[in-house]
N, C-alpha and C. Protein backbone atom coordinates (compact mmCIF):
# COMPACT_ATOMS: atom_id res chain seq x y z
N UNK A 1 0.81 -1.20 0.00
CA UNK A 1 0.00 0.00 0.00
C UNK A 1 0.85 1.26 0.00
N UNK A 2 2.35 1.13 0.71
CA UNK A 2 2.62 2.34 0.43
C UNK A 2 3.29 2.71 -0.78
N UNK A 3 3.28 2.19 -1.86
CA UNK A 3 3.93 2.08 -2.88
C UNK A 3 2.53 2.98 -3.70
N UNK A 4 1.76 2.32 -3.64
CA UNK A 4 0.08 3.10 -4.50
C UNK A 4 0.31 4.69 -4.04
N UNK A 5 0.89 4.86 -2.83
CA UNK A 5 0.38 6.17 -1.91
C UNK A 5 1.19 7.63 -2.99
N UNK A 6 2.77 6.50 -3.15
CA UNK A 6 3.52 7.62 -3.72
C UNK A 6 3.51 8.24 -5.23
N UNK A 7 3.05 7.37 -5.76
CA UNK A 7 2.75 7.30 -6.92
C UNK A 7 1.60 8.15 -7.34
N UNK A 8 0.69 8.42 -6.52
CA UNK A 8 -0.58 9.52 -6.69
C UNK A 8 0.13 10.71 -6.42
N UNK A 9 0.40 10.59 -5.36
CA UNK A 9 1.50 12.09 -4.73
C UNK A 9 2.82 12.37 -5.87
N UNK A 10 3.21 11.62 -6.48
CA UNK A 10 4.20 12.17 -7.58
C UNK A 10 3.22 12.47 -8.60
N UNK A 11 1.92 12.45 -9.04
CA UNK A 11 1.33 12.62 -10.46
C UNK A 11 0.31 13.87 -9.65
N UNK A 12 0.54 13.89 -8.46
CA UNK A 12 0.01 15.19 -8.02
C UNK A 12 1.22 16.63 -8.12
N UNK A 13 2.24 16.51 -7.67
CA UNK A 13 3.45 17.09 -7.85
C UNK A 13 3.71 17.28 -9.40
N UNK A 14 3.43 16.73 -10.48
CA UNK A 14 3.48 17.01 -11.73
C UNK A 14 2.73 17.90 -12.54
N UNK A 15 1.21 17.74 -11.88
CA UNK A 15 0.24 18.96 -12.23
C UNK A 15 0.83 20.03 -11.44
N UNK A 16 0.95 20.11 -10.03
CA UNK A 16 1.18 20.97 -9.68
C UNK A 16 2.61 22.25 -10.25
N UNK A 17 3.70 21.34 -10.62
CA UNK A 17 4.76 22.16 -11.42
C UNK A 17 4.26 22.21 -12.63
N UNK A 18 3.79 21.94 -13.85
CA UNK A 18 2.44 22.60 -14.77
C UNK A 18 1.93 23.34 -14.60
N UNK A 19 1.30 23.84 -13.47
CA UNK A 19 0.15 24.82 -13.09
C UNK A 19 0.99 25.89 -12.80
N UNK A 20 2.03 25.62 -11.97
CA UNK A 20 3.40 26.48 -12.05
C UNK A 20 3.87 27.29 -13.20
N UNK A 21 4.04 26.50 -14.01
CA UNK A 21 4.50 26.86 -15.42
C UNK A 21 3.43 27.84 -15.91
N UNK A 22 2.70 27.31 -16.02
CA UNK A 22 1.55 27.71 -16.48
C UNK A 22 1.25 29.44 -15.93
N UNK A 23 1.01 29.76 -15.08
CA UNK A 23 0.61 30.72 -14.22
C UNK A 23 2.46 31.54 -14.22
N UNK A 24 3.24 31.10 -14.09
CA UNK A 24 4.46 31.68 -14.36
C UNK A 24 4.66 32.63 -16.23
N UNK A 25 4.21 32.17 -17.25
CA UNK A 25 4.06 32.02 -18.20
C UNK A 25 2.51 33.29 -18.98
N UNK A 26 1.68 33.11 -17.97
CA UNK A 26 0.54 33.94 -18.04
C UNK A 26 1.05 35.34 -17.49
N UNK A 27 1.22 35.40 -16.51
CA UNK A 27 1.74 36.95 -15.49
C UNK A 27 3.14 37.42 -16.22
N UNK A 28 4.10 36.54 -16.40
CA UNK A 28 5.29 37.02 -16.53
C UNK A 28 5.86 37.05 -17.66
N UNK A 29 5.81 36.11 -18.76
CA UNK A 29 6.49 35.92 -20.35
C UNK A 29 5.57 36.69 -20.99
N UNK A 30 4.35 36.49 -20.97
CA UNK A 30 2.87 36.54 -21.84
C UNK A 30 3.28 38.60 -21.76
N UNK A 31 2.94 39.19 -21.09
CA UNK A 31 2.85 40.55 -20.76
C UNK A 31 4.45 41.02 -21.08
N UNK A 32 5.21 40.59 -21.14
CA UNK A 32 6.78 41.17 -21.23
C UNK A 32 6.96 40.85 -22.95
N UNK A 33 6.11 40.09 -23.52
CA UNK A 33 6.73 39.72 -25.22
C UNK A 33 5.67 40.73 -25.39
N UNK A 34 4.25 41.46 -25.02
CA UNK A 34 3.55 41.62 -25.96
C UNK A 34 4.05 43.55 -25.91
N UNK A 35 4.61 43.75 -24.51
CA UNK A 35 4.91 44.78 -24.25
C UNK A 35 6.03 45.15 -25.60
N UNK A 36 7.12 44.11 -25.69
CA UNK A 36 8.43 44.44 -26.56
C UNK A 36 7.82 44.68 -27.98
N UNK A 37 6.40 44.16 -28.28
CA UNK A 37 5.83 43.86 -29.72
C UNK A 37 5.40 45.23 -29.56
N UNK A 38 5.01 46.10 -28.78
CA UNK A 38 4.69 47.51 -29.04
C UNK A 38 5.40 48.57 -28.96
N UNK A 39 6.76 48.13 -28.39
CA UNK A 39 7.77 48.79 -28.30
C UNK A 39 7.82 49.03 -29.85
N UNK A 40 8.15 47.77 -30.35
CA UNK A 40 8.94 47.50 -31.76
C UNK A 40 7.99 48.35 -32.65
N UNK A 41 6.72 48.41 -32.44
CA UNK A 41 5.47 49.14 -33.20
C UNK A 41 5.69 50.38 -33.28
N UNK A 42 6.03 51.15 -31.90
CA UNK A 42 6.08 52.27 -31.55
C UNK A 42 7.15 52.92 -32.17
N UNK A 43 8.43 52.22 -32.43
CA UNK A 43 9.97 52.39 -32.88
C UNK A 43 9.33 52.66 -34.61
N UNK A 44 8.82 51.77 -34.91
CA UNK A 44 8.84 51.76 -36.06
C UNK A 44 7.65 53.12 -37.22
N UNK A 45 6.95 53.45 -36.24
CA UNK A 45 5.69 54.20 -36.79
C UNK A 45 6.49 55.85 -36.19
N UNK A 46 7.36 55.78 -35.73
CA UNK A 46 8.38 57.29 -35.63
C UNK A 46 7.96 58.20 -37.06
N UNK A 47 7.63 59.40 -36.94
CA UNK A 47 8.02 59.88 -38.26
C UNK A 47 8.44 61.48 -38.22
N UNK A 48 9.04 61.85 -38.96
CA UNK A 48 9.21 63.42 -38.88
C UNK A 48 8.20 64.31 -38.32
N UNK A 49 8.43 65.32 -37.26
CA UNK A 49 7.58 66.29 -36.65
C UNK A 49 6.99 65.63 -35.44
N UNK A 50 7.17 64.37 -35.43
CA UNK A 50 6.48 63.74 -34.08
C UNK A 50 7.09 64.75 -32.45
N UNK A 51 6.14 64.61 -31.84
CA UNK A 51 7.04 65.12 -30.55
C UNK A 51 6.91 63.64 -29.51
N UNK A 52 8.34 64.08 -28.79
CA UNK A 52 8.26 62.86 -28.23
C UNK A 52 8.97 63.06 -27.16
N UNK A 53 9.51 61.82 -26.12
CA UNK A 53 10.41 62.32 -24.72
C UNK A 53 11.09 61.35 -24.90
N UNK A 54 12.38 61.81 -24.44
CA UNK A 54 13.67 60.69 -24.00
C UNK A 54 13.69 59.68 -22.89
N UNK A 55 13.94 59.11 -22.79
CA UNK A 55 14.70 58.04 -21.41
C UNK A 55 15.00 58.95 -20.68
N UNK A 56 15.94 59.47 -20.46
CA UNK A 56 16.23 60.82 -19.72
C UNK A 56 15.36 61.75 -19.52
N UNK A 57 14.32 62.05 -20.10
CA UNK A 57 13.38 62.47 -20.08
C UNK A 57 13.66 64.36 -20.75
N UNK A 58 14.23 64.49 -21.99
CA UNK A 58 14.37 65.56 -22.63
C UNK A 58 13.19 65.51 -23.92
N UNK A 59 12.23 66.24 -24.17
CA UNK A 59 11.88 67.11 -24.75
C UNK A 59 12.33 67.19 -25.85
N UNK A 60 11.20 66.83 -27.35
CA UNK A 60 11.64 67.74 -28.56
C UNK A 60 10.91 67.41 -29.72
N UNK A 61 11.06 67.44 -30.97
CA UNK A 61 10.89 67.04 -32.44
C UNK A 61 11.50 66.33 -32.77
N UNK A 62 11.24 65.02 -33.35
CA UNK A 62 12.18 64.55 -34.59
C UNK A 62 11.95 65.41 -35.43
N UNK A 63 13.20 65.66 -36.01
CA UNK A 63 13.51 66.46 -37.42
C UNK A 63 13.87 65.35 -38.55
N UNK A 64 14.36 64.33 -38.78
CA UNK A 64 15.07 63.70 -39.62
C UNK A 64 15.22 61.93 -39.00
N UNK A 65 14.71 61.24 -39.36
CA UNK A 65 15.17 59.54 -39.13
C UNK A 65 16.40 59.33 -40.05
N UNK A 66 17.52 58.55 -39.67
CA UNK A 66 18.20 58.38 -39.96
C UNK A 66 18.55 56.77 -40.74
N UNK A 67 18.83 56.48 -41.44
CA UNK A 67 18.79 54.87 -41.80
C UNK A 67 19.75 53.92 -40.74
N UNK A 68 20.80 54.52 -40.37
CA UNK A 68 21.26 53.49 -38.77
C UNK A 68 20.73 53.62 -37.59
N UNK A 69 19.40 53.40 -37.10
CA UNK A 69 18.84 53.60 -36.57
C UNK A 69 18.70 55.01 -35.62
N UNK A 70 18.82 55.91 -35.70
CA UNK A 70 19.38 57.35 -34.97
C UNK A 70 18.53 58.01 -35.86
N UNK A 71 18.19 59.08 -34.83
CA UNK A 71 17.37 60.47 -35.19
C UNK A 71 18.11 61.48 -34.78
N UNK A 72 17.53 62.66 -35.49
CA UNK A 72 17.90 63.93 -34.96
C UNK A 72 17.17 64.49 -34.24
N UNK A 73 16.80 64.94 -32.85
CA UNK A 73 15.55 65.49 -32.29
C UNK A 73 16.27 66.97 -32.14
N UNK A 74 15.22 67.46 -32.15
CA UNK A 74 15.18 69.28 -32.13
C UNK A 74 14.64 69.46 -30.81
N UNK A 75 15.83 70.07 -29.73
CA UNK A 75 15.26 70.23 -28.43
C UNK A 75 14.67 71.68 -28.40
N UNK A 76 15.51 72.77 -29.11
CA UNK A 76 14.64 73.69 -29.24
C UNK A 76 15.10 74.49 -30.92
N UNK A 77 14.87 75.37 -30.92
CA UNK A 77 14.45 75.44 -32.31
C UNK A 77 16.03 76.18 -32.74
N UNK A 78 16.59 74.97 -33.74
CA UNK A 78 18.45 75.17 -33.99
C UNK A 78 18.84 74.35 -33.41
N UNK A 79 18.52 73.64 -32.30
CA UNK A 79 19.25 72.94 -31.55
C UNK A 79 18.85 71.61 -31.86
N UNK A 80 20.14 70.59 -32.14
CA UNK A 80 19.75 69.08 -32.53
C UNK A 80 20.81 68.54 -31.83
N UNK A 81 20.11 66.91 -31.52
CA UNK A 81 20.78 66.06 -30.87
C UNK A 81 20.52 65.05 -31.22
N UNK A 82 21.27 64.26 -31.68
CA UNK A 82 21.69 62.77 -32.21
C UNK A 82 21.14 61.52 -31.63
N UNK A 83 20.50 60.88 -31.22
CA UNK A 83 19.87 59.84 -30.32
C UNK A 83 19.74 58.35 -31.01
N UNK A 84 19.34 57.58 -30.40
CA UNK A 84 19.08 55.93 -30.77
C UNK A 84 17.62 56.14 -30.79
N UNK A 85 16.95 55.55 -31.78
CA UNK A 85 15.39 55.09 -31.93
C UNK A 85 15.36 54.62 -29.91
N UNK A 86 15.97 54.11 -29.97
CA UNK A 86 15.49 52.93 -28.26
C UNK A 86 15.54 54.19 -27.40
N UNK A 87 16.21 55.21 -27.20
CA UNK A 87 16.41 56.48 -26.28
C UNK A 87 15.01 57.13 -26.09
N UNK A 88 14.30 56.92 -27.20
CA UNK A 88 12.49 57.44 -26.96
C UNK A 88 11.72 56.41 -25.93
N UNK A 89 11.22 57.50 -25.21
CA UNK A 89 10.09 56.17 -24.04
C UNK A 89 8.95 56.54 -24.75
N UNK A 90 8.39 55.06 -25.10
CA UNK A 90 7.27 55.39 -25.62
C UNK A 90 5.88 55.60 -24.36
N UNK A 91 6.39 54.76 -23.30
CA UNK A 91 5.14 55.53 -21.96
C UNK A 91 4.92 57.07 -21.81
N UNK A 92 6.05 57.66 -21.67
CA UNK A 92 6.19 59.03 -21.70
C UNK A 92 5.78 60.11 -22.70
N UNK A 93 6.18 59.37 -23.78
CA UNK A 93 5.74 60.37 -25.16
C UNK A 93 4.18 60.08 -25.20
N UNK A 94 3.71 58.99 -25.30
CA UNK A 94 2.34 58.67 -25.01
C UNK A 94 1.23 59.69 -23.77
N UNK A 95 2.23 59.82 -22.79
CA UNK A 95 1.52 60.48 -22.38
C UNK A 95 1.82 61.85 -22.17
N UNK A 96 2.63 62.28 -22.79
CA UNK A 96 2.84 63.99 -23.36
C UNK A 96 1.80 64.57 -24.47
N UNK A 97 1.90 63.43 -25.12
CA UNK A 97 0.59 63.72 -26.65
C UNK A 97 -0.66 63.38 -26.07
N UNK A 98 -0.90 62.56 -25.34
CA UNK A 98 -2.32 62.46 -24.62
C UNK A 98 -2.67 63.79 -24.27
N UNK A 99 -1.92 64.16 -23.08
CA UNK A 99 -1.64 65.71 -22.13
C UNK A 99 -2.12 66.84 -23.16
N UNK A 100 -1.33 66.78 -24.04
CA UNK A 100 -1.39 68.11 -25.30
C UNK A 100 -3.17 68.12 -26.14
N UNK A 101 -3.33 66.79 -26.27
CA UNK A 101 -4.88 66.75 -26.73
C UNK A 101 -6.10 67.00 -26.01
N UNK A 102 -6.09 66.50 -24.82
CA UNK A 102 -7.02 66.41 -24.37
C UNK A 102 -7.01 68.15 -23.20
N UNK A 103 -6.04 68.95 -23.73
CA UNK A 103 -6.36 69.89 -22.95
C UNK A 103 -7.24 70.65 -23.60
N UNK A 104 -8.11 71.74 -22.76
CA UNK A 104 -9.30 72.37 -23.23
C UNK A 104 -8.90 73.45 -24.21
N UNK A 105 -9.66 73.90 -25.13
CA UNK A 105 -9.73 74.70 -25.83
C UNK A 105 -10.20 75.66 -25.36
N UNK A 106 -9.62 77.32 -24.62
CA UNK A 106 -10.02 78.08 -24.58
C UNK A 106 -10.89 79.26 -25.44
């Protein structure tokens, strides 16, 4: 009999690291790939005149995309700075252009 006992208890321990997986896989992989897939969206739909914010969190225009991945952003007007596509947060710029729209029209 105790041989039957362990044998349920190991095919219980097997769902249970499954369910593991499982629930590891839902919260944590699932939300981190779909996040990078909008990153990559966001990188890619860049276009001249956009305004947007840095990582650092600077302020400006793209003026110019560059074909090695680098822009020129216009922090103020004459002034350019050289950056990586990846140097744009897209949370931030998202919600600078939100900010700018939805304010009232006097």
């Amino acid at each position: 009999m105790t041989g039957q006992g362990s044998q349920s208890g190991g095919g219980f321990q097997f769902i249970f690291l499954g369910l593991i997986i499982l629930v590891f896989w839902l919260f944590m992989i699932r939300p981190q790939a779909k996040k990078q897939k909008q990153q990559k969206l966001f990188m890619q739909d860049l276009k001249k005149g956009d305004k947007v914010v840095t990582i650092s969190g600077m302020h400006g225009t793209i003026n110019k995309i560059n074909e090695d991945g680098t822009l020129m952003l216009e922090v103020s007007p004459g002034s350019y700075i050289k950056l990586e596509k990846t140097a744009i947060s897209m949370e931030m710029t998202a919600k600078i252009n939100k900010v700018a729209t939805a304010a009232p029209i006097k």
